[in-house]
Protein backbone atom coordinates (compact mmCIF):
# COMPACT_ATOMS: atom_id res chain seq x y z
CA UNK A 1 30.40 -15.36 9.85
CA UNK A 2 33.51 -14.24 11.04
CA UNK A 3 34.82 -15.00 14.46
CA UNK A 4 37.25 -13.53 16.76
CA UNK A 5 39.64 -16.66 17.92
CA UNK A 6 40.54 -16.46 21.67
CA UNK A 7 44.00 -18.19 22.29
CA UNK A 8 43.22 -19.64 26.12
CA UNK A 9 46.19 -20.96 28.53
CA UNK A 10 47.75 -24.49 26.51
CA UNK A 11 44.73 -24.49 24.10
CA UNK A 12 46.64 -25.25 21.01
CA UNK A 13 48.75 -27.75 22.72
CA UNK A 14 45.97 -29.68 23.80
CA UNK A 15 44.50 -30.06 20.45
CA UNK A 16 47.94 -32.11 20.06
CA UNK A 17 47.52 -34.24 23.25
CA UNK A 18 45.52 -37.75 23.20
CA UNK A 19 42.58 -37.74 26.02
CA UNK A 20 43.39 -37.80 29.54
CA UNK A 21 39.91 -38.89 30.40
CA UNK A 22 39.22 -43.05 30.48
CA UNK A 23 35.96 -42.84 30.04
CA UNK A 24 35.53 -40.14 28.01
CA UNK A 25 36.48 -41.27 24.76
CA UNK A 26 37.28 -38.30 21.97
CA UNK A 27 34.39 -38.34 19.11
CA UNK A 28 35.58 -39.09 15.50
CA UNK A 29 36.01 -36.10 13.83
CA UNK A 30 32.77 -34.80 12.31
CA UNK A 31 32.73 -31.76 9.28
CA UNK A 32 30.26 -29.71 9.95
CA UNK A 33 29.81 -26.88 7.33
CA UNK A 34 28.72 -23.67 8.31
CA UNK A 35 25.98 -23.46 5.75
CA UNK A 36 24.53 -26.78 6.82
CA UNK A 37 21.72 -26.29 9.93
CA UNK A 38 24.71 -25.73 12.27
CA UNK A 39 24.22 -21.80 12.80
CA UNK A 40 27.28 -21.56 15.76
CA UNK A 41 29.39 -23.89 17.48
CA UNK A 42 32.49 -22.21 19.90
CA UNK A 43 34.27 -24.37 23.29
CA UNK A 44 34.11 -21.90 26.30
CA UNK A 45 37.14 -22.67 28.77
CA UNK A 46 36.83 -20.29 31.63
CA UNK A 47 34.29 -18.11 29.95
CA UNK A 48 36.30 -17.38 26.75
CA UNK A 49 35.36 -18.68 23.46
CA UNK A 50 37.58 -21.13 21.70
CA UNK A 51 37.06 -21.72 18.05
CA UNK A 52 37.78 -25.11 16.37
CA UNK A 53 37.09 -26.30 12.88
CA UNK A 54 34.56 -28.91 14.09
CA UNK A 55 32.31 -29.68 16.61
CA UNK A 56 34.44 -32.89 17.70
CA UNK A 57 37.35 -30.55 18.37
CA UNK A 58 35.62 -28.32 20.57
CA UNK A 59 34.44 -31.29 22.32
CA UNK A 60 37.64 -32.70 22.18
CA UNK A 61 39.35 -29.46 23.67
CA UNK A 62 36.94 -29.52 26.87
CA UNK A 63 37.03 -32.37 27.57
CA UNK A 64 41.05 -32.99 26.95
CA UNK A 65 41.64 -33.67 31.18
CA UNK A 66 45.27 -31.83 31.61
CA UNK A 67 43.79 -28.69 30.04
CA UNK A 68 40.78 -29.14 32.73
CA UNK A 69 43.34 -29.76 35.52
CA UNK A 70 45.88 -27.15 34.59
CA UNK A 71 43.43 -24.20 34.31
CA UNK A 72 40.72 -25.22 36.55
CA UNK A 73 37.81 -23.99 34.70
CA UNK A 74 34.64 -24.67 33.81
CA UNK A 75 34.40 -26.05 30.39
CA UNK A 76 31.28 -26.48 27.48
CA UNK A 77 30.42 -27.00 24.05
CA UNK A 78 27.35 -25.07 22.81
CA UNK A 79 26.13 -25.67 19.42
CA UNK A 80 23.29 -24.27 17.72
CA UNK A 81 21.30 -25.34 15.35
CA UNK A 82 18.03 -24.45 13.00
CA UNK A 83 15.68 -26.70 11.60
CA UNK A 84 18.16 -30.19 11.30
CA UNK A 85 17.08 -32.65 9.35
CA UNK A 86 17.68 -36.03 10.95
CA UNK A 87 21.04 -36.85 9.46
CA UNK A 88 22.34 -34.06 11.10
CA UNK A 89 21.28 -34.81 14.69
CA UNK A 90 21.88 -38.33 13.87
CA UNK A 91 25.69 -37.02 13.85
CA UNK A 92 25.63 -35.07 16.77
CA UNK A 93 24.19 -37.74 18.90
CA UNK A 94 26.89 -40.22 20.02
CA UNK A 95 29.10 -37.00 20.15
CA UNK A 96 27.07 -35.61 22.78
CA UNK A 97 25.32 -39.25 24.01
CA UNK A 98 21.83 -37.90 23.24
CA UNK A 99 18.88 -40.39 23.67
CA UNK A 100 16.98 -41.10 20.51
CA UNK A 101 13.52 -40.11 21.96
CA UNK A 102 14.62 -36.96 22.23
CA UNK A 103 17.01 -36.81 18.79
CA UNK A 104 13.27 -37.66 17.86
CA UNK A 105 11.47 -34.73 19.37
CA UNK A 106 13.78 -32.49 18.74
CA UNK A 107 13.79 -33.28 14.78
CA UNK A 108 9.84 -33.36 14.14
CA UNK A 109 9.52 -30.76 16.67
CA UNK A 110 5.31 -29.47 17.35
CA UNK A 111 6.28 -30.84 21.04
CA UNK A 112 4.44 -29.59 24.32
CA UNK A 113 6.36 -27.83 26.76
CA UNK A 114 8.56 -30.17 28.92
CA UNK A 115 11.76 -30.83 31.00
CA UNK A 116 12.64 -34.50 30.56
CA UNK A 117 15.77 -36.34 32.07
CA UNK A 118 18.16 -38.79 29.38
CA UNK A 119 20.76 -39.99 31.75
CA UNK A 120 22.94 -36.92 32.62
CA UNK A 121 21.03 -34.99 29.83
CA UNK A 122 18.32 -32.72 30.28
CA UNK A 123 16.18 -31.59 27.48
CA UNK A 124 14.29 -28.92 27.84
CA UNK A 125 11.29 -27.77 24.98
CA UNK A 126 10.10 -24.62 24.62
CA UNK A 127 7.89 -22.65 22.34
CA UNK A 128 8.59 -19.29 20.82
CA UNK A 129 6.32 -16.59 19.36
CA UNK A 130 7.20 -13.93 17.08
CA UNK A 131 4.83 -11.33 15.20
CA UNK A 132 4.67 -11.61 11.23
CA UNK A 133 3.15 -8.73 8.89
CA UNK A 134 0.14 -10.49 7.01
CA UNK A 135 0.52 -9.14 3.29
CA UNK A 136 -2.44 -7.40 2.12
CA UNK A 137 -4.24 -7.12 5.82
CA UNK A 138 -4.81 -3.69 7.12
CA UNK A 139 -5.73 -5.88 10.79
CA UNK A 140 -2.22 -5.65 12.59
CA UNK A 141 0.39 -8.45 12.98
CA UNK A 142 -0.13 -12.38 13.04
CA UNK A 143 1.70 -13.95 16.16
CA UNK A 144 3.54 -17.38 14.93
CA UNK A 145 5.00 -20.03 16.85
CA UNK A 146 7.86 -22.05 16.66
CA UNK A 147 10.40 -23.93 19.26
CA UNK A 148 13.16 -24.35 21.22
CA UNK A 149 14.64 -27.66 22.08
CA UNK A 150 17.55 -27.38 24.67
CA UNK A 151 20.08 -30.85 25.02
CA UNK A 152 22.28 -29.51 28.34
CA UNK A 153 24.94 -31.87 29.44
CA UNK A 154 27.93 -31.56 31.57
CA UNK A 155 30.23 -29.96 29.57
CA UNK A 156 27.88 -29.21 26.59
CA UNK A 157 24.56 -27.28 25.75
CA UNK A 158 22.72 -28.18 22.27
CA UNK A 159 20.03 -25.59 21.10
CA UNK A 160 17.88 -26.89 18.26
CA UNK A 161 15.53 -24.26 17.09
CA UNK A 162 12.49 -24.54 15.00
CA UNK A 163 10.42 -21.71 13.04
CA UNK A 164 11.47 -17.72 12.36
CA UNK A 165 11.71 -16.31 15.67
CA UNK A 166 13.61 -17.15 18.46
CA UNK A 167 16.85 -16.24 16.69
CA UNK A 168 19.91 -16.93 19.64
CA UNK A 169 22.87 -15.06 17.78
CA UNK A 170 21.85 -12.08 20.14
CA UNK A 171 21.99 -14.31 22.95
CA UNK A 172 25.43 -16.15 22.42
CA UNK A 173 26.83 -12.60 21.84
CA UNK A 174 25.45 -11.42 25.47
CA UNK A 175 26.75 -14.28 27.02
CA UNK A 176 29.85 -13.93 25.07
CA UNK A 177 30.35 -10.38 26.64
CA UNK A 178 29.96 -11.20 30.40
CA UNK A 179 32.73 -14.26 30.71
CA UNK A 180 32.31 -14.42 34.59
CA UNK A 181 28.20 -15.50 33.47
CA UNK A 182 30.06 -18.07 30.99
CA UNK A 183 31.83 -19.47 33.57
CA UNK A 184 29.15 -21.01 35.50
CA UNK A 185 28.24 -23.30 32.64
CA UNK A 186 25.94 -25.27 30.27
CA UNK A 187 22.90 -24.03 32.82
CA UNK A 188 23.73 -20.11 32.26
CA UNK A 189 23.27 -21.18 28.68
CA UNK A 190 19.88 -22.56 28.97
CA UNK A 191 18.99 -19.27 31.44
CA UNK A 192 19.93 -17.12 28.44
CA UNK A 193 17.62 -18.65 26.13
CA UNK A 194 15.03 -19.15 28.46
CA UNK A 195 15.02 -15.66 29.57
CA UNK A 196 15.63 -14.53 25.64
CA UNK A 197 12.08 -16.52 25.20
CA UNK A 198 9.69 -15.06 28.22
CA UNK A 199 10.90 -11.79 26.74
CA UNK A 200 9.25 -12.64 23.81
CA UNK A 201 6.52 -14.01 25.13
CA UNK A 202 5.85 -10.28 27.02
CA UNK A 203 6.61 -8.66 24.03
CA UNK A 204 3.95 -10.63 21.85
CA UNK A 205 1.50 -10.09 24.79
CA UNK A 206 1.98 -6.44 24.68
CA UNK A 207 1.30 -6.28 20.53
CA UNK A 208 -1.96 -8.57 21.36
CA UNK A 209 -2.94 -6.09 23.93
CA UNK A 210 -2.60 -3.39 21.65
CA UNK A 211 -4.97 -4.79 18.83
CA UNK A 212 -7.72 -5.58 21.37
CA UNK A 213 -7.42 -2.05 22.79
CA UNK A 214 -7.95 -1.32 19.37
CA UNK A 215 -10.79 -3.32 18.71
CA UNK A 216 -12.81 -2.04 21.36
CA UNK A 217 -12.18 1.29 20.54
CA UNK A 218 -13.39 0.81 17.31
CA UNK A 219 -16.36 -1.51 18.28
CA UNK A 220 -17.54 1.25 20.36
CA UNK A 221 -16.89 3.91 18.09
CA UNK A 222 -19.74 6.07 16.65
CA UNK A 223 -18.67 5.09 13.68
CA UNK A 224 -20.26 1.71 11.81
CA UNK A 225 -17.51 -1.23 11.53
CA UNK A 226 -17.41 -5.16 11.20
CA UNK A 227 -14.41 -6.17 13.22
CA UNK A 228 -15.90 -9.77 13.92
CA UNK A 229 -13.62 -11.40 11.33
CA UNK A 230 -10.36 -9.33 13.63
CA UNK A 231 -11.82 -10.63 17.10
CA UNK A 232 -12.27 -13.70 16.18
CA UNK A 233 -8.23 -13.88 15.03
CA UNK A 234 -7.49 -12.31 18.24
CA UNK A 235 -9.28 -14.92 19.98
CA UNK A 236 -7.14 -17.52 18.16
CA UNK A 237 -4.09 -15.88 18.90
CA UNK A 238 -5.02 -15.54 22.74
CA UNK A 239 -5.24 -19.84 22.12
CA UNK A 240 -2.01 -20.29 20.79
CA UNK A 241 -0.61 -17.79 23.53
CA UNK A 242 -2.23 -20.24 25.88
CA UNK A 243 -0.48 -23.19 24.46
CA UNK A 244 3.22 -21.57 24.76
CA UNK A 245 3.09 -19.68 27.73
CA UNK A 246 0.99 -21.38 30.24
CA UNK A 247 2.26 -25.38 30.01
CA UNK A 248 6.26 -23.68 30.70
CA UNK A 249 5.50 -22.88 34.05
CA UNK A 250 6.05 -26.41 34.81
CA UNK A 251 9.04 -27.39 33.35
CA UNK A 252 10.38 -23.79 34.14
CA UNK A 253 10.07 -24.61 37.93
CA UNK A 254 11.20 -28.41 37.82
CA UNK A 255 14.59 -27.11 36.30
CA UNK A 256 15.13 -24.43 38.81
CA UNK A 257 15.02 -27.40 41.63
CA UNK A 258 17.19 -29.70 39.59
CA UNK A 259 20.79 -30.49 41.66
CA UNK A 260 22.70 -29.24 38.72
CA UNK A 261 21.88 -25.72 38.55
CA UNK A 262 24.42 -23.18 40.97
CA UNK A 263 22.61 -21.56 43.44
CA UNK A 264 23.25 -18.23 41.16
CA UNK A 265 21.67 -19.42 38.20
CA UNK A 266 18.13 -20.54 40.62
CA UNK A 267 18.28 -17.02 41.38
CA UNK A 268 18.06 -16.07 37.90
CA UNK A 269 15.67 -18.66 36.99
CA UNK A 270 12.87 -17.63 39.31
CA UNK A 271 13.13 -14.08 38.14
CA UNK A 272 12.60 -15.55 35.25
CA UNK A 273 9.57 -17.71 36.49
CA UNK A 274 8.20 -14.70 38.29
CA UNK A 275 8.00 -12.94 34.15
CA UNK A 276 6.32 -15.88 33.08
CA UNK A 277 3.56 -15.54 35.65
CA UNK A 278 2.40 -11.91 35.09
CA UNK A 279 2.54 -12.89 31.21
CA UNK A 280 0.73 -15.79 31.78
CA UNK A 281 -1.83 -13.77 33.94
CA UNK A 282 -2.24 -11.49 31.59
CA UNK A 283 -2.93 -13.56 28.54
CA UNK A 284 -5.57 -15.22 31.04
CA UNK A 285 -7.27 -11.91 30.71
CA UNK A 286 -7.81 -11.31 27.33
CA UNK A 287 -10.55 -13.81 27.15
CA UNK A 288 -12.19 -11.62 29.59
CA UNK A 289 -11.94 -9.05 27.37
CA UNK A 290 -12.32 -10.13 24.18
CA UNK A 291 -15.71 -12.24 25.12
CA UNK A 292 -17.64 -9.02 26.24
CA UNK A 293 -16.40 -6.85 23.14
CA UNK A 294 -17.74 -9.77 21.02
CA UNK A 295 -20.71 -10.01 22.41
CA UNK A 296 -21.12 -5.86 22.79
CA UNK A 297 -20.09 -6.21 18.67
CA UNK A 298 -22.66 -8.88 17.83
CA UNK A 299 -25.15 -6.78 19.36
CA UNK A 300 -24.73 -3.71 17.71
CA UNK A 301 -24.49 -5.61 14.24
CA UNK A 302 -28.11 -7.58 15.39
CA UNK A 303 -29.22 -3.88 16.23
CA UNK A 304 -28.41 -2.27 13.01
CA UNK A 305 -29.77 -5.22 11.03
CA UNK A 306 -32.92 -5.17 12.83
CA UNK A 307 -32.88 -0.95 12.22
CA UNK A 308 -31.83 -1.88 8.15
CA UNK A 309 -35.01 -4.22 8.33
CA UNK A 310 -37.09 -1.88 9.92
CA UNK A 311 -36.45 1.19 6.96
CA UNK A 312 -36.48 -1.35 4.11
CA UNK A 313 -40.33 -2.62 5.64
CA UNK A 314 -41.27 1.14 6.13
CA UNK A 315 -40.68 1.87 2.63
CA UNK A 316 -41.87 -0.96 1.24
CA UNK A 317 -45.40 -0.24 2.81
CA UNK A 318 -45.01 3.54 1.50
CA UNK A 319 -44.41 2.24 -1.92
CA UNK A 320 -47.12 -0.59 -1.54
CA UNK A 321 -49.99 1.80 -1.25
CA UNK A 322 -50.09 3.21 -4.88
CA UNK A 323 -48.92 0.30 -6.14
CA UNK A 324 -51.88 -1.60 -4.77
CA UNK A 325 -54.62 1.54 -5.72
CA UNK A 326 -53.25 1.54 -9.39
CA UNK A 327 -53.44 -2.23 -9.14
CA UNK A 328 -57.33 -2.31 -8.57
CA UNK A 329 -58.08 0.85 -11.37
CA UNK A 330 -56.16 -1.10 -13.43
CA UNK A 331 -58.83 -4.05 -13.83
CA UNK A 332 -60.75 -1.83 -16.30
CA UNK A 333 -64.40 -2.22 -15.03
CA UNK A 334 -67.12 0.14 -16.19
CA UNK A 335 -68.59 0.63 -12.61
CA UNK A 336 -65.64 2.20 -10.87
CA UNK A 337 -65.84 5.52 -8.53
CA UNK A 338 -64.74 8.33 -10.25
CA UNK A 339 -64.03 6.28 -13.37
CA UNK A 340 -65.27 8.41 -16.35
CA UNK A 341 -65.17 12.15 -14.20
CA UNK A 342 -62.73 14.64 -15.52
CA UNK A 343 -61.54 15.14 -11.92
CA UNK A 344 -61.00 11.52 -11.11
CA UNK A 345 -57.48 10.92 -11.88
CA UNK A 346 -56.23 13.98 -10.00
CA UNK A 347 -58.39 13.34 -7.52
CA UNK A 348 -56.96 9.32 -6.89
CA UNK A 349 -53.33 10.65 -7.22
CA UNK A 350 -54.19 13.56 -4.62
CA UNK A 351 -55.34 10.48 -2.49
CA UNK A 352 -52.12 8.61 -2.92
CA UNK A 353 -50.36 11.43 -1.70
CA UNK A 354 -51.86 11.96 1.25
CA UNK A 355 -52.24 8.59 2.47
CA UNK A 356 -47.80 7.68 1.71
CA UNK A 357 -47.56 11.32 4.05
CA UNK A 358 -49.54 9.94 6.34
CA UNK A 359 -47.86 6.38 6.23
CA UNK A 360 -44.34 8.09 5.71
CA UNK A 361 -44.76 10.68 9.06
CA UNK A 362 -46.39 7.75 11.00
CA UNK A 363 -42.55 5.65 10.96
CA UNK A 364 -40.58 8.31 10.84
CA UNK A 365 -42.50 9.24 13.91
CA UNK A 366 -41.79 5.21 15.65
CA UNK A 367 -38.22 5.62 14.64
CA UNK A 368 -38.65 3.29 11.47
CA UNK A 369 -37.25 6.36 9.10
């Protein structure tokens, strides 16, 4: 990936410089390749990215005090990451003092929405959902999950993402482009992604409102379908909508009355709040309308089995007639009506054919045929 290097005031010559900081002490340098989980790491001094060959230089350049104290800017570290395995957050940990519970979480991930506090860190969990085509399905899109794990300290914001979707590169580049945003720190990180996430979540809900729309219109079509097997996915994905959407509105409004937010980002963050409620009120109604197209469906399906039932008894009694008169000439006794006439066999067909007429006008008269 390339990257555009932005030379900020004395950068360089604090890379040179030994901490200012007492009780900050510099990280040991640690290598992190670019093909390892470690999508993006940048510093961000006064809204400008700063790239560094590791992760402990960036940290080391924000944190260096005389570049603090000669530019007076805000300062942070943000590094992404995708799916770490634990040696890798194992690393990052005493860089960043993260708490183990949460190195935990964030590594096995399948965690409920939640805003927990680790000293000065916050981590925040979220869930993402994303649609996938299902190969060989002609029943619309599959909506998957995955998550979001935010570590936001001080001077440093630590994404760990889990699963397809979610992807941030379009959100570091947004940020990227509005420096003044940048400046206000790690929390206009975490707004970023947590905005870049309730927009998914609205965009899912749309694509799920579409298919039931569809449903229905097929259910009620003219037109004979079985779209149980579809409703019944719908109905799942309505569940696992549920499960992202509706435990965040929690967490979402605990971090918008932490201390550490600016007043400007609490703004932002109940806009943000106020999306998650009308998506979260609107995934509350698809029950409501997927439970009365199911049931509508299951009747029409009892209806036309009951109508199949009725035809296939009509014409069984129609074809039970002659079955049952051929039956009893068939027993070969010498005393039987019309038995040795020349006229008898026309005449106990002509009788057959009457009485199926009579049987066949009589159900298609009820409805039966």
């Amino acid at each position: 990936m390339a990257m555009t290097r932005v030379r900020p005031r004395r950068a360089t010559m604090a890379l040179l410089k030994p901490l200012a900081r007492p009780n900050r002490t510099a990280p040991e340098p640690v290598p992190q390749p670019r093909t390892s989980a470690v999508i993006d790491w940048a510093a961000y001094i006064d809204g400008q990215r700063v790239d560094t060959e590791t992760i402990a230089d960036a940290v080391r350049l924000v944190r260096d005090g005389e570049l603090a104290e000669n530019d007076n800017g805000m300062g942070f570290v943000w590094v992404g990451l995708h799916e770490p395995d634990a040696a890798e957050l194992e690393r990052l940990a005493p860089v960043f003092g993260l708490h183990p519970l949460a190195v935990e979480d964030a590594i096995h991930a399948h965690q409920r929405p939640k805003l927990e506090r680790y000293d000065d860190v916050q981590f925040f969990v979220m869930k993402t959902l994303g649609l996938a085509d299902r190969a060989g399905q002609h029943d619309g899109d599959v909506v998957e999950t995955g998550e979001i794990m935010i570590f936001c300290g001080a001077d440093f914001v630590v994404t760990v993402r889990h699963g397809r979707h979610g992807d941030l590169a379009r959100v570091r580049r947004r940020l990227e482009a509005d420096p003044e945003r940048l400046n206000l720190g790690p929390t206009a990180v975490v707004h970023a992604v947590v905005d870049h996430v309730v927009d998914g979540y609205m965009c899912v809900a749309e694509a799920v409102q579409d298919d039931i729309d569809e449903v229905e219109e097929a259910v009620f079509s003219p037109g004979r379908t079985d779209e149980s097997r579809r409703i019944y996915r719908l109905k799942r994905e309505v569940i696992q909508l549920k499960r992202a959407v509706g435990p965040l509105a929690g967490p979402l409004r605990n971090l918008a009355g932490r201390r550490f937010v600016p007043p400007e980002i609490k703004e932002y963050l109940r806009d943000v709040e106020d999306h998650l409620t009308r998506v979260r009120d609107q995934v509350e109604s698809y029950d409501e309308l997927l439970n009365p197209i199911l049931q509508a469906h299951m009747t029409q399906v009892t209806v036309a089995d009951n109508q199949d039932m009725r035809r296939i008894s009509a014409w069984g009694a129609i074809i039970m007639l002659p079955t049952a008169v051929t039956g009893v000439y068939g027993m070969n006794f010498d005393n039987m009506p019309a038995l040795h006439t020349e006229w008898g066999y026309l005449a106990v067909l002509a009788v057959i054919a009457v009485m199926c007429l009579a049987l066949y006008r009589g159900f298609r008269k009820n409805g039966w045929l």
